[in-house]
N, C-alpha and C. Protein backbone atom coordinates (compact mmCIF):
# COMPACT_ATOMS: atom_id res chain seq x y z
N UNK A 1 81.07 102.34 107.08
CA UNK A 1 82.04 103.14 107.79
C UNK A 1 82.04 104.56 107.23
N UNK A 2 82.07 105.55 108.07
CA UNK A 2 82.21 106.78 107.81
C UNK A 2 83.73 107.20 108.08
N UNK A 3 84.44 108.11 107.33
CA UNK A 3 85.27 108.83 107.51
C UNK A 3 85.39 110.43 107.27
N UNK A 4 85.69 110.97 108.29
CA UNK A 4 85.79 112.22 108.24
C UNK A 4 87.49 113.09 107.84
N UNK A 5 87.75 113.67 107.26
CA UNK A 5 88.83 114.03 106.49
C UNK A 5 89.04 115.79 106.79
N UNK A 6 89.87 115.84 107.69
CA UNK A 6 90.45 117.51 107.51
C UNK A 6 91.78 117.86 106.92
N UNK A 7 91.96 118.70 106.52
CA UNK A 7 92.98 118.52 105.94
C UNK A 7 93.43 120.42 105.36
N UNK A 8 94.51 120.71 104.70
CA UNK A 8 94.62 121.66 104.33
C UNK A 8 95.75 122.14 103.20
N UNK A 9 95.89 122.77 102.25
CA UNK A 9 96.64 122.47 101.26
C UNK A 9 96.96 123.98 100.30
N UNK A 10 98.27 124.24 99.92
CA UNK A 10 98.24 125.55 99.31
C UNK A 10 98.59 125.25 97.66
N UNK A 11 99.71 124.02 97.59
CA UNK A 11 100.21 123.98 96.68
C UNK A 11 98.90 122.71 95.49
N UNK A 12 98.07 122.22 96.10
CA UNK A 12 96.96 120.91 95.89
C UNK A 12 97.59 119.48 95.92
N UNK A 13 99.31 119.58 96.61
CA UNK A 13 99.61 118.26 96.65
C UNK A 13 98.56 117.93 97.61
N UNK A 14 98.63 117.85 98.98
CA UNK A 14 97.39 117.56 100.06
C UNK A 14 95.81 117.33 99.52
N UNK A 15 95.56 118.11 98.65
CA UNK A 15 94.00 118.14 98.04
C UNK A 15 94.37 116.47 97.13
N UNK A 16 95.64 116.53 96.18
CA UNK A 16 95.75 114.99 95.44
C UNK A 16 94.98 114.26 96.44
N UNK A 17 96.27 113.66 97.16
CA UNK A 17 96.20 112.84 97.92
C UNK A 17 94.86 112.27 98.49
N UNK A 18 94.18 113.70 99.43
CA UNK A 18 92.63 113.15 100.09
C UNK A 18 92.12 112.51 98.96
N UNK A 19 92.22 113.07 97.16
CA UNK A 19 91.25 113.02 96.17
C UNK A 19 91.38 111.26 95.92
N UNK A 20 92.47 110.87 96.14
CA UNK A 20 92.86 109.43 95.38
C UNK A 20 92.08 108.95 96.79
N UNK A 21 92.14 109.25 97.78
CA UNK A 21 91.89 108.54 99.04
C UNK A 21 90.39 108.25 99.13
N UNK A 22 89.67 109.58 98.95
CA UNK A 22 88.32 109.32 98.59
C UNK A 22 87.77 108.66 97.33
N UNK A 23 88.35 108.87 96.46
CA UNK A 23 88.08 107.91 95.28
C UNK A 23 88.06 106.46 95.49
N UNK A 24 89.46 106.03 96.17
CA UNK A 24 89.44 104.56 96.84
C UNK A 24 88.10 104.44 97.48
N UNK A 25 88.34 105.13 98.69
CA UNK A 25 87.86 104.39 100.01
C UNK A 25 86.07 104.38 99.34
N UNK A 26 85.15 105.51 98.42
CA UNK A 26 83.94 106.02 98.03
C UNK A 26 83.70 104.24 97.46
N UNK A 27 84.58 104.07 96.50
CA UNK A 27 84.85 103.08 95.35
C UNK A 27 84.53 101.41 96.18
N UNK A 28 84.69 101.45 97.42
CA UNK A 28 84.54 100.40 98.05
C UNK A 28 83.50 100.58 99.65
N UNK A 29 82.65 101.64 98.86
CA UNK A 29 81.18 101.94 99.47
C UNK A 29 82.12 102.74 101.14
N UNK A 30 82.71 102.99 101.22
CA UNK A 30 83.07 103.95 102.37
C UNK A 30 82.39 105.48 102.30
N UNK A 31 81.45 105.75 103.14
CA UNK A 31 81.14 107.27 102.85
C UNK A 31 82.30 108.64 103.57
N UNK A 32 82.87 109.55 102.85
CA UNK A 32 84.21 110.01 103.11
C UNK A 32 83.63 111.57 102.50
N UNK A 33 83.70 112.49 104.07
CA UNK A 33 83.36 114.05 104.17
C UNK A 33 84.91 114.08 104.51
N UNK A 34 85.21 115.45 104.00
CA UNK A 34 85.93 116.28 103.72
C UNK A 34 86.00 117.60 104.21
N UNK A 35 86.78 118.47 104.65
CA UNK A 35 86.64 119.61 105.54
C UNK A 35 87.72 120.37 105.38
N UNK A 36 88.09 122.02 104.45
CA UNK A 36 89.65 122.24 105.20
C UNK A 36 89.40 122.67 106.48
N UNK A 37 90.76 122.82 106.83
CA UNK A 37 91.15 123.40 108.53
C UNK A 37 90.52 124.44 108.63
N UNK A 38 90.44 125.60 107.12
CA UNK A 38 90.22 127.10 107.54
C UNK A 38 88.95 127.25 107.47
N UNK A 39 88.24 126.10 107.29
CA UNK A 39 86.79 126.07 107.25
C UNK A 39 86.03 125.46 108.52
N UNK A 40 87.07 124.26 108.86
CA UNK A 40 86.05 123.52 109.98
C UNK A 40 86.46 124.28 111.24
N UNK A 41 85.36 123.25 111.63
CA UNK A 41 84.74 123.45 113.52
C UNK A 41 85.35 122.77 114.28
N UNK A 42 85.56 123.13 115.44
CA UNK A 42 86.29 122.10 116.60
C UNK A 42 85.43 120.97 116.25
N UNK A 43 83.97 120.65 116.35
CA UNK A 43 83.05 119.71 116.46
C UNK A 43 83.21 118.64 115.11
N UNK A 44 84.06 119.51 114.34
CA UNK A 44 84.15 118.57 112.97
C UNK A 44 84.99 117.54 113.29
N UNK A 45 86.17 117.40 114.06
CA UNK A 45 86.92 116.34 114.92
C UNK A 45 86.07 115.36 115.09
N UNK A 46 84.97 115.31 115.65
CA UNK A 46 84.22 114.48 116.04
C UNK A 46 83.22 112.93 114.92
N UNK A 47 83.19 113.87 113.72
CA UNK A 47 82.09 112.95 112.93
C UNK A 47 83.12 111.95 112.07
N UNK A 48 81.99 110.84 111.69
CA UNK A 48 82.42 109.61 111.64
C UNK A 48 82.74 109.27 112.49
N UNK A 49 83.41 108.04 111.38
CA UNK A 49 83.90 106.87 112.89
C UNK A 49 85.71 106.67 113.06
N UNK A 50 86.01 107.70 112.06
CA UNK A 50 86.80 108.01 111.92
C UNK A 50 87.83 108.98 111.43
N UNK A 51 88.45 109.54 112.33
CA UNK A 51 89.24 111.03 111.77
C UNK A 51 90.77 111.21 111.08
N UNK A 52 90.74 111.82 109.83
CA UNK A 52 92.10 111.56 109.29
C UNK A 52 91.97 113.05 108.88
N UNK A 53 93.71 112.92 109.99
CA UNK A 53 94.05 114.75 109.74
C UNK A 53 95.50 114.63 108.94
N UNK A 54 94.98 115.86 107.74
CA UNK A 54 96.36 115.13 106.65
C UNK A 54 96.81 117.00 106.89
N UNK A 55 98.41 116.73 106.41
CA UNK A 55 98.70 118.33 106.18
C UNK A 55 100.34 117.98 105.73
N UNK A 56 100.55 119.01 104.83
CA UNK A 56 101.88 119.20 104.44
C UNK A 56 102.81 119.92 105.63
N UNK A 57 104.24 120.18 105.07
CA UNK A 57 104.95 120.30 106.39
C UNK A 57 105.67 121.43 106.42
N UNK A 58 105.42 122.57 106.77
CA UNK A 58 105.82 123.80 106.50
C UNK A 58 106.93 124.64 106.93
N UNK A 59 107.35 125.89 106.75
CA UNK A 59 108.24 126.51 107.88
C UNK A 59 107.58 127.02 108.38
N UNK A 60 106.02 126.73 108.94
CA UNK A 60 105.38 128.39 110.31
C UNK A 60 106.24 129.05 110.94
N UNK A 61 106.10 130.30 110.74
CA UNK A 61 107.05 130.86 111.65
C UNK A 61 108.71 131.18 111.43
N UNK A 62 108.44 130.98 110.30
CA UNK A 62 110.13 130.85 110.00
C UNK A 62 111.09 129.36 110.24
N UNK A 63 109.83 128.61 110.94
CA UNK A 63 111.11 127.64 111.49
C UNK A 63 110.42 125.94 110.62
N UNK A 64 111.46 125.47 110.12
CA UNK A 64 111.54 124.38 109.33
C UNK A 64 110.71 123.11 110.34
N UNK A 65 109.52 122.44 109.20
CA UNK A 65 109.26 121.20 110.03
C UNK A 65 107.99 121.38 110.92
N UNK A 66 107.20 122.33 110.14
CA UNK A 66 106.08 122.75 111.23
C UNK A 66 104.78 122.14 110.44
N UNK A 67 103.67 122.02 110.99
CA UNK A 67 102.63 121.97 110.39
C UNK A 67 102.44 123.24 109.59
N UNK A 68 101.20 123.11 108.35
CA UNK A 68 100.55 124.05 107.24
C UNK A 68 100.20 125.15 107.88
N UNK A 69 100.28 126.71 108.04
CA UNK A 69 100.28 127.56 108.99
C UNK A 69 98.36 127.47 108.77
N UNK A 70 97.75 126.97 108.11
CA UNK A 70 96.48 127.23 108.63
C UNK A 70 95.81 125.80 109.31
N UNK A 71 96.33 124.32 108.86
CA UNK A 71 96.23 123.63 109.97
C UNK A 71 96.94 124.01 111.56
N UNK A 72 98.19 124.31 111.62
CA UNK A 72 98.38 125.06 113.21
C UNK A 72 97.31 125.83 113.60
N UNK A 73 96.66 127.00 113.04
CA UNK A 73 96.07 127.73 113.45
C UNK A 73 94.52 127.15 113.85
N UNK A 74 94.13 126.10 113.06
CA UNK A 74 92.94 125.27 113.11
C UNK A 74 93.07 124.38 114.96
N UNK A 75 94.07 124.12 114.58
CA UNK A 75 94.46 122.92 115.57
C UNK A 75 94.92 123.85 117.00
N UNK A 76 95.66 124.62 116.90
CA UNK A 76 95.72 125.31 118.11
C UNK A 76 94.87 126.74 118.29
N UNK A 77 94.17 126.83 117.95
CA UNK A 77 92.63 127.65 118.00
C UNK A 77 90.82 127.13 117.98
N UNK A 78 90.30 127.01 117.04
CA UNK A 78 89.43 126.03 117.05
C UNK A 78 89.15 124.97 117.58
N UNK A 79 89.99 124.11 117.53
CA UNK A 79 90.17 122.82 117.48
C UNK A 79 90.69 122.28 119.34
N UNK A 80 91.50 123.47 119.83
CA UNK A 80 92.14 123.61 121.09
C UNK A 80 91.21 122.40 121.96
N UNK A 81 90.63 123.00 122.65
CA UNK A 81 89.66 122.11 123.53
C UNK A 81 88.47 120.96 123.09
N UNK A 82 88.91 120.62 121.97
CA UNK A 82 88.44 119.44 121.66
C UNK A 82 88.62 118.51 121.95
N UNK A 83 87.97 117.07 122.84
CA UNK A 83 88.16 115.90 123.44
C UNK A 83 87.75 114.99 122.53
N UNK A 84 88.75 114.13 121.46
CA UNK A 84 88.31 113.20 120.79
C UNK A 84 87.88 111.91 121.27
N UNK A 85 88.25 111.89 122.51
CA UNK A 85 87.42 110.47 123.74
C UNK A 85 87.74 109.60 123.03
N UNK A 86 88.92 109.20 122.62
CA UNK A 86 89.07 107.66 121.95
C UNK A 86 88.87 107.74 120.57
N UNK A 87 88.27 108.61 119.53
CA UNK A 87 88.31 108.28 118.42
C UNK A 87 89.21 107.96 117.77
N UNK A 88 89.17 107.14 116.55
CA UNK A 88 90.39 106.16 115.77
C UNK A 88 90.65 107.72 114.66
N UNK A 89 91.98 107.96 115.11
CA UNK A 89 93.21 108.91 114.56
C UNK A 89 94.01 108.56 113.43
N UNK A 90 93.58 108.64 111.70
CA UNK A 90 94.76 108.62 111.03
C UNK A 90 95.46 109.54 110.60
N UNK A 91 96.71 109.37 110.25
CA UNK A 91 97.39 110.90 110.24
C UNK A 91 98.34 110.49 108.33
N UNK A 92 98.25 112.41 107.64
CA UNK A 92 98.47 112.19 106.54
C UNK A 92 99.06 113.27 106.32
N UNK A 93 100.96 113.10 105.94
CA UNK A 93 101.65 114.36 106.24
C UNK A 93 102.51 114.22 105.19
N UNK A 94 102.41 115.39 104.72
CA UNK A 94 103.53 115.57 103.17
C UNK A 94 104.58 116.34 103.27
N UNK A 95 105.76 116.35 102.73
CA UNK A 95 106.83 116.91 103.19
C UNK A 95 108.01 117.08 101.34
N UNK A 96 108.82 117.31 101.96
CA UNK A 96 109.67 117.74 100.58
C UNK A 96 111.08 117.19 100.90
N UNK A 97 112.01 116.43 100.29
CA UNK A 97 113.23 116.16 100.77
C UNK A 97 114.03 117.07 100.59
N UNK A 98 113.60 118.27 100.02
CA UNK A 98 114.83 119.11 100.12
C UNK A 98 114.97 120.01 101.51
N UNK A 99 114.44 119.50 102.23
CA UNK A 99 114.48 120.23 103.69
C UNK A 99 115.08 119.21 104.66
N UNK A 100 115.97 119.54 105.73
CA UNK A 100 116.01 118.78 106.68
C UNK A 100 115.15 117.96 107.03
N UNK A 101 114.13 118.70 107.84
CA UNK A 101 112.81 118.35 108.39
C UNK A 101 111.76 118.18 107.63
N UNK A 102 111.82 117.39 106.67
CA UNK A 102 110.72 116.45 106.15
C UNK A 102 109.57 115.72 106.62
N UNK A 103 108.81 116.13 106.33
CA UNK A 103 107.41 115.20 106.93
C UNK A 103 107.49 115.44 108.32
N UNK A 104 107.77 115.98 109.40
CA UNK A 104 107.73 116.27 110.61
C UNK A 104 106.37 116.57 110.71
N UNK A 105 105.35 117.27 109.57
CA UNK A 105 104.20 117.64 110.47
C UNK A 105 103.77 116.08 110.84
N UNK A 106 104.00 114.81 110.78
CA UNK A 106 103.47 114.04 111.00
C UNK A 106 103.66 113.99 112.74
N UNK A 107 104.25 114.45 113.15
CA UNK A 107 105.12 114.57 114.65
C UNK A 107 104.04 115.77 115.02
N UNK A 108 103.90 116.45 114.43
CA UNK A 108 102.46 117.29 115.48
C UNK A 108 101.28 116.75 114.76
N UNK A 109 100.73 116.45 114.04
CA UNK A 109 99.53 115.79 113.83
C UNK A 109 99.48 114.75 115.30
N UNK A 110 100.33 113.86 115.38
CA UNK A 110 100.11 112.84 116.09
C UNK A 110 100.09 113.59 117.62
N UNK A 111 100.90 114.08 118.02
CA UNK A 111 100.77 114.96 118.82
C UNK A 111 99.67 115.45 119.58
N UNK A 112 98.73 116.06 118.50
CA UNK A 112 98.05 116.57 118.61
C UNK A 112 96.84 115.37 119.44
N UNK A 113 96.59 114.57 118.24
CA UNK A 113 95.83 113.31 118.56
C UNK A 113 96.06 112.79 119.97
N UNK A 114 97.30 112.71 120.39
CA UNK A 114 97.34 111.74 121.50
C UNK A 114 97.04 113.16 122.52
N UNK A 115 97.46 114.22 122.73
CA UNK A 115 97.18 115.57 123.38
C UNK A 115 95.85 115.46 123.60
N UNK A 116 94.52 114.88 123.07
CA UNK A 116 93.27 115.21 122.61
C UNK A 116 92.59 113.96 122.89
N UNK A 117 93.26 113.12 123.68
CA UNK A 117 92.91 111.79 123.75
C UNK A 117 92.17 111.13 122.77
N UNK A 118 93.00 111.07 121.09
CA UNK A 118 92.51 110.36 120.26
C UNK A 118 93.55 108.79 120.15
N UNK A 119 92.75 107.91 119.66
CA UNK A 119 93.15 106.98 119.27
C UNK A 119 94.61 106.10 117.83
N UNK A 120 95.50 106.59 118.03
CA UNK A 120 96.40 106.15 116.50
C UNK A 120 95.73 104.88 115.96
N UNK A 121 95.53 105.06 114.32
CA UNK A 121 94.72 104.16 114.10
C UNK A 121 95.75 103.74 112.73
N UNK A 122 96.80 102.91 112.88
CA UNK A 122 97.25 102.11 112.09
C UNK A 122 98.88 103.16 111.86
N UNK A 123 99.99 102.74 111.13
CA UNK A 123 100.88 103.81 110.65
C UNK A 123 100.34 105.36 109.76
N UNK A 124 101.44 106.28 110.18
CA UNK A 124 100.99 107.75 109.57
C UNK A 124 100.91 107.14 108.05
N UNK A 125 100.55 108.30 106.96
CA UNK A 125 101.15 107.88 105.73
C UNK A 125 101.92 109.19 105.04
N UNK A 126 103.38 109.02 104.83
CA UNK A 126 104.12 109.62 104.79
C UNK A 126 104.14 109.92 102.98
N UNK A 127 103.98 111.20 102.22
CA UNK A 127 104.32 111.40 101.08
C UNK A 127 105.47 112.18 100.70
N UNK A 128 106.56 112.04 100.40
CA UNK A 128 107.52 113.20 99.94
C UNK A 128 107.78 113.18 98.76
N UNK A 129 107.63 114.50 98.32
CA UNK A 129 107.82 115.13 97.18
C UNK A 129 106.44 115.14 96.48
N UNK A 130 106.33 115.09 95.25
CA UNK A 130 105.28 115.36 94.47
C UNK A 130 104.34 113.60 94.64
N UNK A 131 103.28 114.17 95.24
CA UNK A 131 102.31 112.65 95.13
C UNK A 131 102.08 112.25 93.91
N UNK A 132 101.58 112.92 92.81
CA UNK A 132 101.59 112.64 91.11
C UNK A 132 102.25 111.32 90.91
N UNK A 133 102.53 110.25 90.85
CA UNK A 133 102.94 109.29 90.73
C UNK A 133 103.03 108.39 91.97
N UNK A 134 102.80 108.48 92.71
CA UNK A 134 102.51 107.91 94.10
C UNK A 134 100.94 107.45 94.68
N UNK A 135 100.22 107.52 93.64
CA UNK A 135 98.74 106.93 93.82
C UNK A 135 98.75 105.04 94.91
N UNK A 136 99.69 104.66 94.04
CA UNK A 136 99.53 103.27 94.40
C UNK A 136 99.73 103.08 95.88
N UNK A 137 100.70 104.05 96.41
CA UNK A 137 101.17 104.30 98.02
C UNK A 137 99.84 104.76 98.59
N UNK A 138 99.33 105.00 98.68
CA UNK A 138 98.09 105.98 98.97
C UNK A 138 96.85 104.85 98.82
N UNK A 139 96.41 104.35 97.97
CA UNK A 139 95.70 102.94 97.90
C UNK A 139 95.82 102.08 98.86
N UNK A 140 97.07 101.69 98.84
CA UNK A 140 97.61 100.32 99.76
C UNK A 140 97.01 101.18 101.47
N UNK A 141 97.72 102.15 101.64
CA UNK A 141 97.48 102.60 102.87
C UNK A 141 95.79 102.72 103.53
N UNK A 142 95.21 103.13 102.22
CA UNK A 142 94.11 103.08 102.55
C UNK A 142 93.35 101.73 102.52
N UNK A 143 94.23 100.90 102.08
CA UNK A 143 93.41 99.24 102.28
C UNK A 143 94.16 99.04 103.83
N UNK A 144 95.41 99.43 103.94
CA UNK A 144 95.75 99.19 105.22
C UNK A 144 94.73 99.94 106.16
N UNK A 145 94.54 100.85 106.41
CA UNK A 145 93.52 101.25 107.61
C UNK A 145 92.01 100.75 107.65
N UNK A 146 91.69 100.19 106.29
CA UNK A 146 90.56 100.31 106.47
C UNK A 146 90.66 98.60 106.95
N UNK A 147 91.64 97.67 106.66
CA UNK A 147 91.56 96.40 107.51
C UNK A 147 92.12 96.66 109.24
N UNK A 148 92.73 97.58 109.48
CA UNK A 148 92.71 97.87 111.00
C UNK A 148 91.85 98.02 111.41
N UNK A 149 90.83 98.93 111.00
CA UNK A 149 89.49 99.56 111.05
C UNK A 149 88.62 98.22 111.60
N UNK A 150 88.30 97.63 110.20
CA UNK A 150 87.45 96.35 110.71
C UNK A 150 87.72 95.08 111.56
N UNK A 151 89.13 94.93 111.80
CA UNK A 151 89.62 94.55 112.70
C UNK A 151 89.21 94.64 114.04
N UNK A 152 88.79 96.04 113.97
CA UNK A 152 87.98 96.78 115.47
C UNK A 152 87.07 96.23 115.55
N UNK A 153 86.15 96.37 114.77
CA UNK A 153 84.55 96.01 115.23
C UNK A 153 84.09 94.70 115.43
């Protein structure tokens, strides 16, 4: 199984996270590319067999609860007219409890996916606050998708 990973990150909570994720998923022969937003291609949506778009949850714009202002900009620029035709969609959104709107980018990630005719491929995985001690959450999830995953085939 291939997985493809976009993602984007200012503070490196988001960078943790993919890191424990690829460590797992590498660790149990999964091959797992990596991409930020301000780097990839609409076409990067596409590889593997599976796409996991992770992002923390920002104020863009001034306004609380938004996606990472350079995943928005990825996702509604680049990324715009991209047709994921069914590909299997996991979504990976970090947030802070000291905000109302916590973890909401998970609400446009998914968004986005179903907008793009991608596939939801198991529950989001929700991190708040500092991931640093939250490895084990992040494991499990990734044993969870990857038995949805094979479930498929």
């Amino acid at each position: 199984m291939k997985v493809q990973v976009i993602y984007t990150t200012s503070t490196g909570n988001t960078e943790h996270v993919i890191g424990v994720l690829r460590k797992h998923l590498e660790n149990q022969g999964t091959e797992v590319s990596s991409v930020l937003a301000e780097e990839a291609r609409g076409e990067d949506l596409l590889k593997g067999d599976i796409l996991i778009l992770a992002s923390g949850t920002w104020n863009t714009g001034g306004s609380e609860g938004q996606l990472h202002i350079r995943m928005n900009a990825f996702l509604k620029g680049e990324a715009n007219d991209i047709d994921l035709a069914g590909k299997e969609v996991a979504i990976i959104a970090l947030g802070d409890e000291r905000y109302h709107f916590t973890g909401r980018a998970t609400e446009h990630l998914i968004q986005f996916a179903i907008n793009h005719n991608g596939k939801l491929c198991g529950s989001p995985l929700l991190i708040v606050n500092d991931p640093i001690g939250q490895e084990e959450k992040i494991v499990k999830w990734s044993d969870k998708l990857v038995g949805v995953l094979e479930s498929k085939i």
